[in-house]
C-alpha atoms as a PDB file:
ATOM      1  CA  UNK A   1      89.797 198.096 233.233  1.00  0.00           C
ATOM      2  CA  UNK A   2      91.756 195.998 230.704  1.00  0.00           C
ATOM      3  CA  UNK A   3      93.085 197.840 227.763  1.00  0.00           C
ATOM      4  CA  UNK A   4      92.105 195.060 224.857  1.00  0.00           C
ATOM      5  CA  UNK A   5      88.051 196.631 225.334  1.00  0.00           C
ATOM      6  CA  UNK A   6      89.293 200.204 224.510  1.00  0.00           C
ATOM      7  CA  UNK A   7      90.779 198.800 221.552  1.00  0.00           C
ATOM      8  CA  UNK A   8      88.052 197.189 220.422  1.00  0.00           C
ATOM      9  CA  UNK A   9      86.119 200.530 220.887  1.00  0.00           C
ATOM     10  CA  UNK A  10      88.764 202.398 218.836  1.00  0.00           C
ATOM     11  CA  UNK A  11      88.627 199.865 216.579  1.00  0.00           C
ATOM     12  CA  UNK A  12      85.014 199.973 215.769  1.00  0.00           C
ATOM     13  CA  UNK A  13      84.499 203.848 215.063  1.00  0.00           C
ATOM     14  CA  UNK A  14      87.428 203.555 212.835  1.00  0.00           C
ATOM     15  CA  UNK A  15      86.243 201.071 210.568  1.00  0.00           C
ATOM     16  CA  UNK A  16      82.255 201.356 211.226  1.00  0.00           C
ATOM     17  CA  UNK A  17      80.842 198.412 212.518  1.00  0.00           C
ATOM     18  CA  UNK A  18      81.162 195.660 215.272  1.00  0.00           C
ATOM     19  CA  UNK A  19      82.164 193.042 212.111  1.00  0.00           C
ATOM     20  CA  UNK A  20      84.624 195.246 210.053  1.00  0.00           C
ATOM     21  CA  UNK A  21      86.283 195.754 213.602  1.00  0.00           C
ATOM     22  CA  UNK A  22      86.487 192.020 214.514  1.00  0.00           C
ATOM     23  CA  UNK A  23      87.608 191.267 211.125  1.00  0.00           C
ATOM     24  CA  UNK A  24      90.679 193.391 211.607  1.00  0.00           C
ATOM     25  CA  UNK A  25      91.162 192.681 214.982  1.00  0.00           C
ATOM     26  CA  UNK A  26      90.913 188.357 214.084  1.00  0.00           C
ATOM     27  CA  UNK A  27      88.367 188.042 216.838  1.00  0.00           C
ATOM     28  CA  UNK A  28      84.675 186.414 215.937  1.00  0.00           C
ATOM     29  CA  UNK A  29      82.063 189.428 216.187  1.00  0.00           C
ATOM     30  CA  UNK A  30      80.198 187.663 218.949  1.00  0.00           C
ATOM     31  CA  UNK A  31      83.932 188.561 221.082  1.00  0.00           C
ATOM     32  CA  UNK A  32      83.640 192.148 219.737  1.00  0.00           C
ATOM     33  CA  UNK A  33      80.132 192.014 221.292  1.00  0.00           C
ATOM     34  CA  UNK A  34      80.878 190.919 224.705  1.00  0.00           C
ATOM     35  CA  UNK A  35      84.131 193.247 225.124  1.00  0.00           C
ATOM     36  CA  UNK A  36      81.888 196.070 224.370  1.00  0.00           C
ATOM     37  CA  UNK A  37      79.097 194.700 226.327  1.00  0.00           C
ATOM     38  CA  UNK A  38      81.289 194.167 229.151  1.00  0.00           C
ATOM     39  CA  UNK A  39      82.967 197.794 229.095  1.00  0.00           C
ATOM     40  CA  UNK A  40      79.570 199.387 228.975  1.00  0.00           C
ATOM     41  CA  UNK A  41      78.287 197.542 231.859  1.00  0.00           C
ATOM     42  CA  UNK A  42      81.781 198.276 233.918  1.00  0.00           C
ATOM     43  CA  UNK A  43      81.153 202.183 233.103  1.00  0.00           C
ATOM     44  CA  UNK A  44      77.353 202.191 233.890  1.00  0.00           C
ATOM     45  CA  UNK A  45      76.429 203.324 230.297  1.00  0.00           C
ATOM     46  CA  UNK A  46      75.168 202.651 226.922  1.00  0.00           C
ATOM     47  CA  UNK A  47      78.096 203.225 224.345  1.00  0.00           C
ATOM     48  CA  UNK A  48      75.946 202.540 221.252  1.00  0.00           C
ATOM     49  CA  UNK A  49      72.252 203.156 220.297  1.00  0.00           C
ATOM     50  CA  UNK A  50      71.683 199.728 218.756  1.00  0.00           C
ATOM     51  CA  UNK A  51      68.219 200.627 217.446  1.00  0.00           C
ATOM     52  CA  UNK A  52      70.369 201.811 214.419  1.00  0.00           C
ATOM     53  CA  UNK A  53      71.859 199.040 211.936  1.00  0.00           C
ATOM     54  CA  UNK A  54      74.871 198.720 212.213  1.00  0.00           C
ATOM     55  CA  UNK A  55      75.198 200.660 216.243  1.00  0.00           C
ATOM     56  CA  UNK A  56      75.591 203.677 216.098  1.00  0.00           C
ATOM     57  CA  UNK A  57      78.026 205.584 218.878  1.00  0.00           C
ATOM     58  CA  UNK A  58      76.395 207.567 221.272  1.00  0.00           C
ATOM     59  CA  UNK A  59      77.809 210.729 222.983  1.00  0.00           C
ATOM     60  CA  UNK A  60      79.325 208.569 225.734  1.00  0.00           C
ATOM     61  CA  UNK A  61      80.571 206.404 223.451  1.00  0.00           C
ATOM     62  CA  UNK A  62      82.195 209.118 221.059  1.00  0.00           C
ATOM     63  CA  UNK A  63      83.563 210.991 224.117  1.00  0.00           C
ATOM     64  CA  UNK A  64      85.029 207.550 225.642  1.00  0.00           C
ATOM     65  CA  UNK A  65      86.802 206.920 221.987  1.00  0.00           C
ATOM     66  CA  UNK A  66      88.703 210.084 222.468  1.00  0.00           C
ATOM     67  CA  UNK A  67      89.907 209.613 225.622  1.00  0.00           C
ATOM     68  CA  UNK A  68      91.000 206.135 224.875  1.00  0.00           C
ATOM     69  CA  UNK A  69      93.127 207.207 221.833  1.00  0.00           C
ATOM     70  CA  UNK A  70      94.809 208.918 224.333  1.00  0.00           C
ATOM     71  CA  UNK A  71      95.238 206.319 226.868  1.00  0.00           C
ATOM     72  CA  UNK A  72      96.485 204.008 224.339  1.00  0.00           C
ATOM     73  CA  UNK A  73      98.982 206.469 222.978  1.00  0.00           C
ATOM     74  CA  UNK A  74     100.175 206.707 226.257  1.00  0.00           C
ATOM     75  CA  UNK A  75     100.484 203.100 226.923  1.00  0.00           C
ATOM     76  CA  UNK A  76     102.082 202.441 223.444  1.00  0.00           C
ATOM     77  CA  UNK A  77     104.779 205.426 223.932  1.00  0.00           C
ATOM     78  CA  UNK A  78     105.822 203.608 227.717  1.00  0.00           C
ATOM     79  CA  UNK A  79     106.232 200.334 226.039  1.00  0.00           C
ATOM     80  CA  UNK A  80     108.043 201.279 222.946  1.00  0.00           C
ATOM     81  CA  UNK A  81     111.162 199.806 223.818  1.00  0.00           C
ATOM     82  CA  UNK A  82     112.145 197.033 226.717  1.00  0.00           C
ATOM     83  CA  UNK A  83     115.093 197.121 229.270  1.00  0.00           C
ATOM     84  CA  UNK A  84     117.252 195.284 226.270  1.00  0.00           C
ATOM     85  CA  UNK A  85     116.860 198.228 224.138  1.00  0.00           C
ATOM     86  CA  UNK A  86     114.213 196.026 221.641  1.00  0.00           C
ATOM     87  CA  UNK A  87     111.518 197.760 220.643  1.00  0.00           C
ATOM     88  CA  UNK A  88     108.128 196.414 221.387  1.00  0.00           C
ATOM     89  CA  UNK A  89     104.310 196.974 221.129  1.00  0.00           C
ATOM     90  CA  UNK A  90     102.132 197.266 217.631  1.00  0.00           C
ATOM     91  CA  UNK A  91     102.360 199.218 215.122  1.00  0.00           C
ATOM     92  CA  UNK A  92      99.441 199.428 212.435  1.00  0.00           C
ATOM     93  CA  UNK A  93     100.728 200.213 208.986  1.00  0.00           C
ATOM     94  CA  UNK A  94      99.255 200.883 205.583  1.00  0.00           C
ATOM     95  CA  UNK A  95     101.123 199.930 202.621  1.00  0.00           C
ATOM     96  CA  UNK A  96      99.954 200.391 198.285  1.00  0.00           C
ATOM     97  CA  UNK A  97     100.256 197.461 196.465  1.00  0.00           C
ATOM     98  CA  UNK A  98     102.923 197.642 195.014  1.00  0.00           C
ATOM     99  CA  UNK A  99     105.516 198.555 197.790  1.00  0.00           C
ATOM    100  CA  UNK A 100     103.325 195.299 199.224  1.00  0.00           C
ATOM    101  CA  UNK A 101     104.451 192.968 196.731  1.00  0.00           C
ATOM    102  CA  UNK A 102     108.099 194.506 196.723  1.00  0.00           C
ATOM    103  CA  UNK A 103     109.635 196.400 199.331  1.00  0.00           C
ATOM    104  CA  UNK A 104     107.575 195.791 202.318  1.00  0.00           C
ATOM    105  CA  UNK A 105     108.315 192.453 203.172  1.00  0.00           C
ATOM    106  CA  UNK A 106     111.959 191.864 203.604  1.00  0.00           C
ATOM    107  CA  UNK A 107     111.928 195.441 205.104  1.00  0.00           C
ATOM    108  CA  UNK A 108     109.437 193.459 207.996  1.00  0.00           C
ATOM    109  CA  UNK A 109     111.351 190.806 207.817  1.00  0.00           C
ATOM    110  CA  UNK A 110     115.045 192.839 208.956  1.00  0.00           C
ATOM    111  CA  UNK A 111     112.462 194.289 211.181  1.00  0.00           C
ATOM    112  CA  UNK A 112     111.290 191.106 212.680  1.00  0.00           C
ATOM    113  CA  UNK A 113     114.904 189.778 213.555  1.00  0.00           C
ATOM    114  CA  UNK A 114     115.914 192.933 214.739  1.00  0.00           C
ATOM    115  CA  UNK A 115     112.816 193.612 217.077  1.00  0.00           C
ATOM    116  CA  UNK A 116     110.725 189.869 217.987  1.00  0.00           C
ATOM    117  CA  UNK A 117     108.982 191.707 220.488  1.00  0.00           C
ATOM    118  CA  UNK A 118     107.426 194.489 218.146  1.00  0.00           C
ATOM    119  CA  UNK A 119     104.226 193.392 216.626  1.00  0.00           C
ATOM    120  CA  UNK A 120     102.985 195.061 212.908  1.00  0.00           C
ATOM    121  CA  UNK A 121      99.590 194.780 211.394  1.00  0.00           C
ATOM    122  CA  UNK A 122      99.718 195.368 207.536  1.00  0.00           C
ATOM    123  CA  UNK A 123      96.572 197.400 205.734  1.00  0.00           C
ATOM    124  CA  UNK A 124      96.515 197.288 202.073  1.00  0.00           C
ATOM    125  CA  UNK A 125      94.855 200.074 200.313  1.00  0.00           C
ATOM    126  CA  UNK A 126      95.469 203.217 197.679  1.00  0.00           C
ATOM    127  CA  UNK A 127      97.507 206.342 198.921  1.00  0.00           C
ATOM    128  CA  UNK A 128      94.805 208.948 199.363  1.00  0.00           C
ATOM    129  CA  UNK A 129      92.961 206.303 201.400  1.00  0.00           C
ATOM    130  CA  UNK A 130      95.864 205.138 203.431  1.00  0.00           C
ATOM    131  CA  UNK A 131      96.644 208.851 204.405  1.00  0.00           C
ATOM    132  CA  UNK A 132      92.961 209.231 205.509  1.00  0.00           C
ATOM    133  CA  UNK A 133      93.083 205.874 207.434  1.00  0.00           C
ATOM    134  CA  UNK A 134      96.803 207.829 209.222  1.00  0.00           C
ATOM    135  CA  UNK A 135      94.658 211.275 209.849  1.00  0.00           C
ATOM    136  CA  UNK A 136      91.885 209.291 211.538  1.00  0.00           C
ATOM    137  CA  UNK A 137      94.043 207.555 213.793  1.00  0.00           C
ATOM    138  CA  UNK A 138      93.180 204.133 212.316  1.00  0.00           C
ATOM    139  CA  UNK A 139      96.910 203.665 211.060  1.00  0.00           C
ATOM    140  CA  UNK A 140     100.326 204.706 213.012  1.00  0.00           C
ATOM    141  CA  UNK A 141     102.063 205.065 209.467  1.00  0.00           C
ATOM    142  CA  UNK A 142     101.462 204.016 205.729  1.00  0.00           C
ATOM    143  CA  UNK A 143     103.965 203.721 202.917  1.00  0.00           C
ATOM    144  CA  UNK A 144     102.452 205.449 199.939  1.00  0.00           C
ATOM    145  CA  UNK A 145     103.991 207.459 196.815  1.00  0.00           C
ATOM    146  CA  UNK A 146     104.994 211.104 197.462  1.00  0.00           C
ATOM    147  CA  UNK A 147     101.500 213.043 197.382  1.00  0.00           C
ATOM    148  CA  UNK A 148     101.479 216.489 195.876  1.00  0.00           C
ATOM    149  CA  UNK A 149     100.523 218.071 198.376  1.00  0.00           C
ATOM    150  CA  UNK A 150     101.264 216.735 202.094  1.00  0.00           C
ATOM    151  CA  UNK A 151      98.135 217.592 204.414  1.00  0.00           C
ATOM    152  CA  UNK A 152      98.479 219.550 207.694  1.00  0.00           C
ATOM    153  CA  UNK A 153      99.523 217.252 210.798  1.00  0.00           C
ATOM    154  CA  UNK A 154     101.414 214.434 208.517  1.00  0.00           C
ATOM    155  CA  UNK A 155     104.772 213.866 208.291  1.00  0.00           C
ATOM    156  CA  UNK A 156     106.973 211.992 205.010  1.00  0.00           C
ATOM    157  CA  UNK A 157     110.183 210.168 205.019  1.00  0.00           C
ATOM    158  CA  UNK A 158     111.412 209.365 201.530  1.00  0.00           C
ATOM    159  CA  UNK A 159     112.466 205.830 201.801  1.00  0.00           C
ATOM    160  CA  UNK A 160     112.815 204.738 197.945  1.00  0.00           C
ATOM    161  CA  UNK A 161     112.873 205.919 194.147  1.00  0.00           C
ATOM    162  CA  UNK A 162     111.329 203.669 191.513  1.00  0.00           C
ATOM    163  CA  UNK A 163     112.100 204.790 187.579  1.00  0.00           C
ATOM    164  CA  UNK A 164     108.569 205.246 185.589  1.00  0.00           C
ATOM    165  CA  UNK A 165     108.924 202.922 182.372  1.00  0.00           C
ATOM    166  CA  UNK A 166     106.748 202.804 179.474  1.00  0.00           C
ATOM    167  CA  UNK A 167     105.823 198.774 178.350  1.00  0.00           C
ATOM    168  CA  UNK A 168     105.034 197.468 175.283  1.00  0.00           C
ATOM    169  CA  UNK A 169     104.754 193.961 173.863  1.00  0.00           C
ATOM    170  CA  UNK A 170     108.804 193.140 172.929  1.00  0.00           C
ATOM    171  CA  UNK A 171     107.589 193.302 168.727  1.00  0.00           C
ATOM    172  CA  UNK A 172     105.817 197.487 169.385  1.00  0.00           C
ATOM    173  CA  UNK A 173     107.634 199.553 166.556  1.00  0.00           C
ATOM    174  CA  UNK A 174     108.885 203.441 167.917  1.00  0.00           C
ATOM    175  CA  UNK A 175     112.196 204.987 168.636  1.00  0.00           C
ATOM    176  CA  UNK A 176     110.687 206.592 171.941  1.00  0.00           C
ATOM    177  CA  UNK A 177     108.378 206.879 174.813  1.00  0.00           C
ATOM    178  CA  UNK A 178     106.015 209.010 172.836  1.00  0.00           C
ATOM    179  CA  UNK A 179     105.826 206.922 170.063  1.00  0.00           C
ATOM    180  CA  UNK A 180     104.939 204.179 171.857  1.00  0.00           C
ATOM    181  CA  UNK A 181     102.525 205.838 173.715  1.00  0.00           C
ATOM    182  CA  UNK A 182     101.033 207.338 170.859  1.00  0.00           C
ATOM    183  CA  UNK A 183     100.751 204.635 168.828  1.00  0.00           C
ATOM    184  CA  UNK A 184      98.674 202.292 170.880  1.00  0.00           C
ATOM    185  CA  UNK A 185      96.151 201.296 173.130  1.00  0.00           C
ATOM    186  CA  UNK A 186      96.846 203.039 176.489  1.00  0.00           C
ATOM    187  CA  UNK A 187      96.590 200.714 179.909  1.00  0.00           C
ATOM    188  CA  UNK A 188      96.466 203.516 182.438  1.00  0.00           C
ATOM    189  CA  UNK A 189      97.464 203.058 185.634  1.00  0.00           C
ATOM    190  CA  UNK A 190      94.148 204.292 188.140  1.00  0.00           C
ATOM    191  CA  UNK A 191      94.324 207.889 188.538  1.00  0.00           C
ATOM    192  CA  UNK A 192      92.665 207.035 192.078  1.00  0.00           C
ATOM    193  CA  UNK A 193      96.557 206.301 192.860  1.00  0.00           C
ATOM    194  CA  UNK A 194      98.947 209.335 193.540  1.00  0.00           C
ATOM    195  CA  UNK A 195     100.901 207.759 191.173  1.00  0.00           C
ATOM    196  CA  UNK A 196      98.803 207.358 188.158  1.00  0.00           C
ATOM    197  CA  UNK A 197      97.939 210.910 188.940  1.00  0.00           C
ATOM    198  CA  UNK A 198     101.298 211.866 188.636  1.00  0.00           C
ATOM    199  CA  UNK A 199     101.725 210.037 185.479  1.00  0.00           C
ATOM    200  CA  UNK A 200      98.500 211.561 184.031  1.00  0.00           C
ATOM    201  CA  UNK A 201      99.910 214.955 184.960  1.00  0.00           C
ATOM    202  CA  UNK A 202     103.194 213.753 183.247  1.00  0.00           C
ATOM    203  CA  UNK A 203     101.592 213.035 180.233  1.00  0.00           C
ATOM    204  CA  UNK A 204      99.732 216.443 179.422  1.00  0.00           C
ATOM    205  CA  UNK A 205     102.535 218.690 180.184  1.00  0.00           C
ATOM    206  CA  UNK A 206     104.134 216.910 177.562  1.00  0.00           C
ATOM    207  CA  UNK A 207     101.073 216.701 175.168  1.00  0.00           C
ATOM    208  CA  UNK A 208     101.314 213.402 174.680  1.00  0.00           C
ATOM    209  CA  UNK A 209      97.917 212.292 172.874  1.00  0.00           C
ATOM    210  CA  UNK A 210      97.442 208.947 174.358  1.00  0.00           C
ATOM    211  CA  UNK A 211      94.216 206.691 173.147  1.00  0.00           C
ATOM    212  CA  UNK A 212      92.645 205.461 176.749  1.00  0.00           C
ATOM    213  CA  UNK A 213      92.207 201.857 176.572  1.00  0.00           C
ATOM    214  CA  UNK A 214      91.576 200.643 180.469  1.00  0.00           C
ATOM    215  CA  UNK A 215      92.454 201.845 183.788  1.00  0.00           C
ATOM    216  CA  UNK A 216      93.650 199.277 186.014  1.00  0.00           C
ATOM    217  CA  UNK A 217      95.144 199.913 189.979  1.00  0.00           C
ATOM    218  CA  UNK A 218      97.210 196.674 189.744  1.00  0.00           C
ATOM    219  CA  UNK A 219     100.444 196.706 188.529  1.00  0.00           C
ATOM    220  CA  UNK A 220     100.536 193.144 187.871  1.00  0.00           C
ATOM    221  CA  UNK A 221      97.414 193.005 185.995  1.00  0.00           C
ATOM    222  CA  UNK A 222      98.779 195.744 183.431  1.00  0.00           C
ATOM    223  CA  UNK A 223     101.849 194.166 182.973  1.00  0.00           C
ATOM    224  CA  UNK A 224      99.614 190.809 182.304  1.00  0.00           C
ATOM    225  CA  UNK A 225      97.391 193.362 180.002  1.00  0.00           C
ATOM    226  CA  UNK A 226     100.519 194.383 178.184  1.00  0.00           C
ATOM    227  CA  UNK A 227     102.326 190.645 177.571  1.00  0.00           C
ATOM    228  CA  UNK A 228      99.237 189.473 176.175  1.00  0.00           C
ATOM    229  CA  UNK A 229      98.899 192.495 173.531  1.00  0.00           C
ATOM    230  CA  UNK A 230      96.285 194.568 174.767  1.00  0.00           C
ATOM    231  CA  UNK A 231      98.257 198.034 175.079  1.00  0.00           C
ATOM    232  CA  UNK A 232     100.768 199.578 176.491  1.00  0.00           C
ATOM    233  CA  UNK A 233     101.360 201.580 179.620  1.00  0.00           C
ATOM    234  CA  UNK A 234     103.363 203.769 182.413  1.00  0.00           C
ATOM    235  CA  UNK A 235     104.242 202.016 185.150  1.00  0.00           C
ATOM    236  CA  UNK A 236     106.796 201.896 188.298  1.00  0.00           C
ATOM    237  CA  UNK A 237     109.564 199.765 187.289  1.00  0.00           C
ATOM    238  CA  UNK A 238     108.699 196.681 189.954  1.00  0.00           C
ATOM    239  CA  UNK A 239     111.121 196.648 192.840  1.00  0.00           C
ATOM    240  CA  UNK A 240     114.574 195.192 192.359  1.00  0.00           C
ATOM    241  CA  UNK A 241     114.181 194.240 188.448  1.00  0.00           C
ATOM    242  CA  UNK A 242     115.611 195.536 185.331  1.00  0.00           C
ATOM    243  CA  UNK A 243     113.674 196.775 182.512  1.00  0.00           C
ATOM    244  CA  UNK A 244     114.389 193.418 180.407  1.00  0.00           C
ATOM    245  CA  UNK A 245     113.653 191.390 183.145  1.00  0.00           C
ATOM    246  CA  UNK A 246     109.997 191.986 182.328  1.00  0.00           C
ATOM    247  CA  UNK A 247     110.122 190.301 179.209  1.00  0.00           C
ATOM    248  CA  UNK A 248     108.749 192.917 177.339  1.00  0.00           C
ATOM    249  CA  UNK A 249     109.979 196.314 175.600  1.00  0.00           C
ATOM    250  CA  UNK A 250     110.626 198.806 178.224  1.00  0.00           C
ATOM    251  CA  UNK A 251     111.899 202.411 177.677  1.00  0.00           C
ATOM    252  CA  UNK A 252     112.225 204.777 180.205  1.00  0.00           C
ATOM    253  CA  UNK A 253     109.351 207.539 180.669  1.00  0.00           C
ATOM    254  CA  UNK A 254     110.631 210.661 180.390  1.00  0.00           C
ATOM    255  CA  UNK A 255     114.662 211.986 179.904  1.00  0.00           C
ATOM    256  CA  UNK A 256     115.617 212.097 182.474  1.00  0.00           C
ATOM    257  CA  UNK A 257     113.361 209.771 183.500  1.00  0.00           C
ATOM    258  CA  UNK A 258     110.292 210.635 185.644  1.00  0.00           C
ATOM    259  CA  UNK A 259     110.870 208.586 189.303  1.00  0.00           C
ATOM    260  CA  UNK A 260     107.918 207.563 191.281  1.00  0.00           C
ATOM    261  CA  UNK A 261     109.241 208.499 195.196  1.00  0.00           C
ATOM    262  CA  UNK A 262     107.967 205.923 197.901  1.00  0.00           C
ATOM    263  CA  UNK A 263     107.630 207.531 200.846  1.00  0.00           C
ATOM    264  CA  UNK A 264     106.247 207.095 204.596  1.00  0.00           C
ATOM    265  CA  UNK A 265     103.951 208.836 206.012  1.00  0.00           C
ATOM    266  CA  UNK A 266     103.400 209.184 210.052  1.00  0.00           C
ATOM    267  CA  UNK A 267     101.394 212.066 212.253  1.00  0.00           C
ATOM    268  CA  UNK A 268     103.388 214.845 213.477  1.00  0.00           C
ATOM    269  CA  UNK A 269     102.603 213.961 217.076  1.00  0.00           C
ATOM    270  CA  UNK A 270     102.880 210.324 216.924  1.00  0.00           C
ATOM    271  CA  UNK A 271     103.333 208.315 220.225  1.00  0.00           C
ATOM    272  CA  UNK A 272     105.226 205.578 218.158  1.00  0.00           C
ATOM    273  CA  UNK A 273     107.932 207.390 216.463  1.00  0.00           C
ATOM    274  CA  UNK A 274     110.770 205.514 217.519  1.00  0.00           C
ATOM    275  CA  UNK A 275     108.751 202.435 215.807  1.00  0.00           C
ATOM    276  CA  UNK A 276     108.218 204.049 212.300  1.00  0.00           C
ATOM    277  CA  UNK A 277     111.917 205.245 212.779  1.00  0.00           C
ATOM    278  CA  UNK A 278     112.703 201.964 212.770  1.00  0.00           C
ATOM    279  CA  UNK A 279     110.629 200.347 210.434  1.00  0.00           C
ATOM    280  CA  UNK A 280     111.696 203.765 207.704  1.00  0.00           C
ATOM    281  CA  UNK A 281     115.687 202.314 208.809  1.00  0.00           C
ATOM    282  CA  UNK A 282     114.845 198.733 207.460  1.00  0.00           C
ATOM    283  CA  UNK A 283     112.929 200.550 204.513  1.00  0.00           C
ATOM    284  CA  UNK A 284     115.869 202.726 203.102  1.00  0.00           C
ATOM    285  CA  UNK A 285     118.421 199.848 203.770  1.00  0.00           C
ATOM    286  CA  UNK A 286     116.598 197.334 201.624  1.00  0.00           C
ATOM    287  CA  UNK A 287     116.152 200.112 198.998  1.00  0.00           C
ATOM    288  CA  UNK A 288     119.640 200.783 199.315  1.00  0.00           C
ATOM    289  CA  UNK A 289     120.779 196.875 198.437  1.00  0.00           C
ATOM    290  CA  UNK A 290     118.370 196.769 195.837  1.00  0.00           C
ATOM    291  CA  UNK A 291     120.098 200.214 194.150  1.00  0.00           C
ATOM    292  CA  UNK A 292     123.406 198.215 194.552  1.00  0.00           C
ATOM    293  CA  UNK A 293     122.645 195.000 193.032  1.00  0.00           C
ATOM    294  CA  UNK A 294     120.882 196.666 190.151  1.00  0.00           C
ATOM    295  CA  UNK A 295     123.827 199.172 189.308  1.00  0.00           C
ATOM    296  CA  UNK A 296     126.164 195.588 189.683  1.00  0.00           C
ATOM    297  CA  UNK A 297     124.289 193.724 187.205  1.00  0.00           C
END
């Protein structure tokens, strides 16, 4: 029995359907189909009831997706690293958006030159989601800001700081954080995030009254929001720039000021630890450079 099937299965109770799989997996469903089709026919048994829409697994099939986490596990922890000492295999990581547009990809990149061999598919998505995607065995690690609490079975390795910095159009009158934020329209960063729930928190332990405008999850789109007048908000400082280098009024939130920790998370028992090892070593050193360059200029 080839391993790709068993992936395929895996891949299909994680993400609920014989399209979301082959969507992720960059095969056409009809390929999902036959793998399936084919595995079920090697084993002598039906692996979904397909009288439901989408298939729904059947005991067989449920029992076969837990055995072939393990199998896989096993297979991905004997082929971690090749007689050159390069580490190979995949690794399926979750990133937030913002670490996406900012950290993340020279960290892959370092990666990449360092370890050809070692293959990483990237999931985009909000912390509390990623960490469920990690728990269900859909994701081998996710880089996500520091949750409050960390839930049984996961693992975090802080990788980078970002300062929280209140923006306002360059022209917004006030002498500090709170009176900008008091003052205006408030752009809040989604409280869906862990980080625009720590910022909420943030905010009412210091009884700031703040006058709720929107409530975006893309840090882009509120800095847009903000350069074109509309309010002003918390936000991470965006990797590797200086407060001016927004072109807008920035102070910073808080004194001293509130950070926003980056950090990733893996499963206590992973089979791929030497991988996220790695891939947390490119993470900090980037981070690191960044810190440097900033504190230069």
């Amino acid at each position: 029995m080839e391993l790709r099937p068993l992936r395929t299965l895996v891949s299909i109770a994680d993400y609920g359907s014989f399209a979301a799989a082959a969507e992720t997996l960059g095969l056409t469903q009809s390929a999902v189909s036959l793998q399936i089709k084919a595995l079920e026919v090697s084993l002598g048994q039906s692996l979904f009831d397909r009288s439901h829409r989408p298939p729904q697994l059947t005991e067989q099939g449920r029992q076969l997706v837990v055995e072939a986490r393990q199998i896989l596990s096993l297979y991905d922890r004997l082929f971690q690293a090749d007689g050159d000492g390069m580490l190979a295999g995949e690794l399926a990581l979750g990133a937030v958006p913002t670490a996406l547009g900012s950290i993340m990809p020279p960290a892959l990149a370092t990666l990449r030159t360092q370890h050809p061999k070692l293959s990483i598919r990237v999931t985009s998505g909000l912390s509390e989601e990623l960490a469920g995607l990690l728990r269900s065995g859909s994701l081998d690690a996710a880089l996500v800001s520091e949750p409050q609490h960390l839930a049984e079975g996961l693992l975090a390795r802080q990788v980078y700081q970002d300062p929280l910095v209140v923006i306002a159009p360059p022209e917004t009158k006030g002498k500090s954080d709170r009176d900008l934020l008091e003052a205006n329209p408030f752009i809040q960063f989604s409280r869906r995030a862990w980080a625009g729930e720590e910022i909420d928190r943030a905010l009412r332990e210091r009884h700031i009254a703040v006058q709720r405008a929107m409530e975006i999850d893309s840090l882009e789109a509120i800095i847009e929001m903000v350069r074109h007048r509309l309010g002003v908000s918390v936000v991470p400082l965006p990797f590797g720039r200086r407060p001016e280098q927004l072109g807008l009024r920035a102070l910073p939130f808080g004194d001293p000021p509130l950070m926003r920790p980056l950090v990733l998370l893996e499963r206590a028992e992973s089979p791929k630890n030497r991988l996220i090892a790695a891939l947390g070593q490119a993470l900090r050193s980037i981070g690191k450079s960044q810190n440097s360059l900033l504190k230069e200029n």
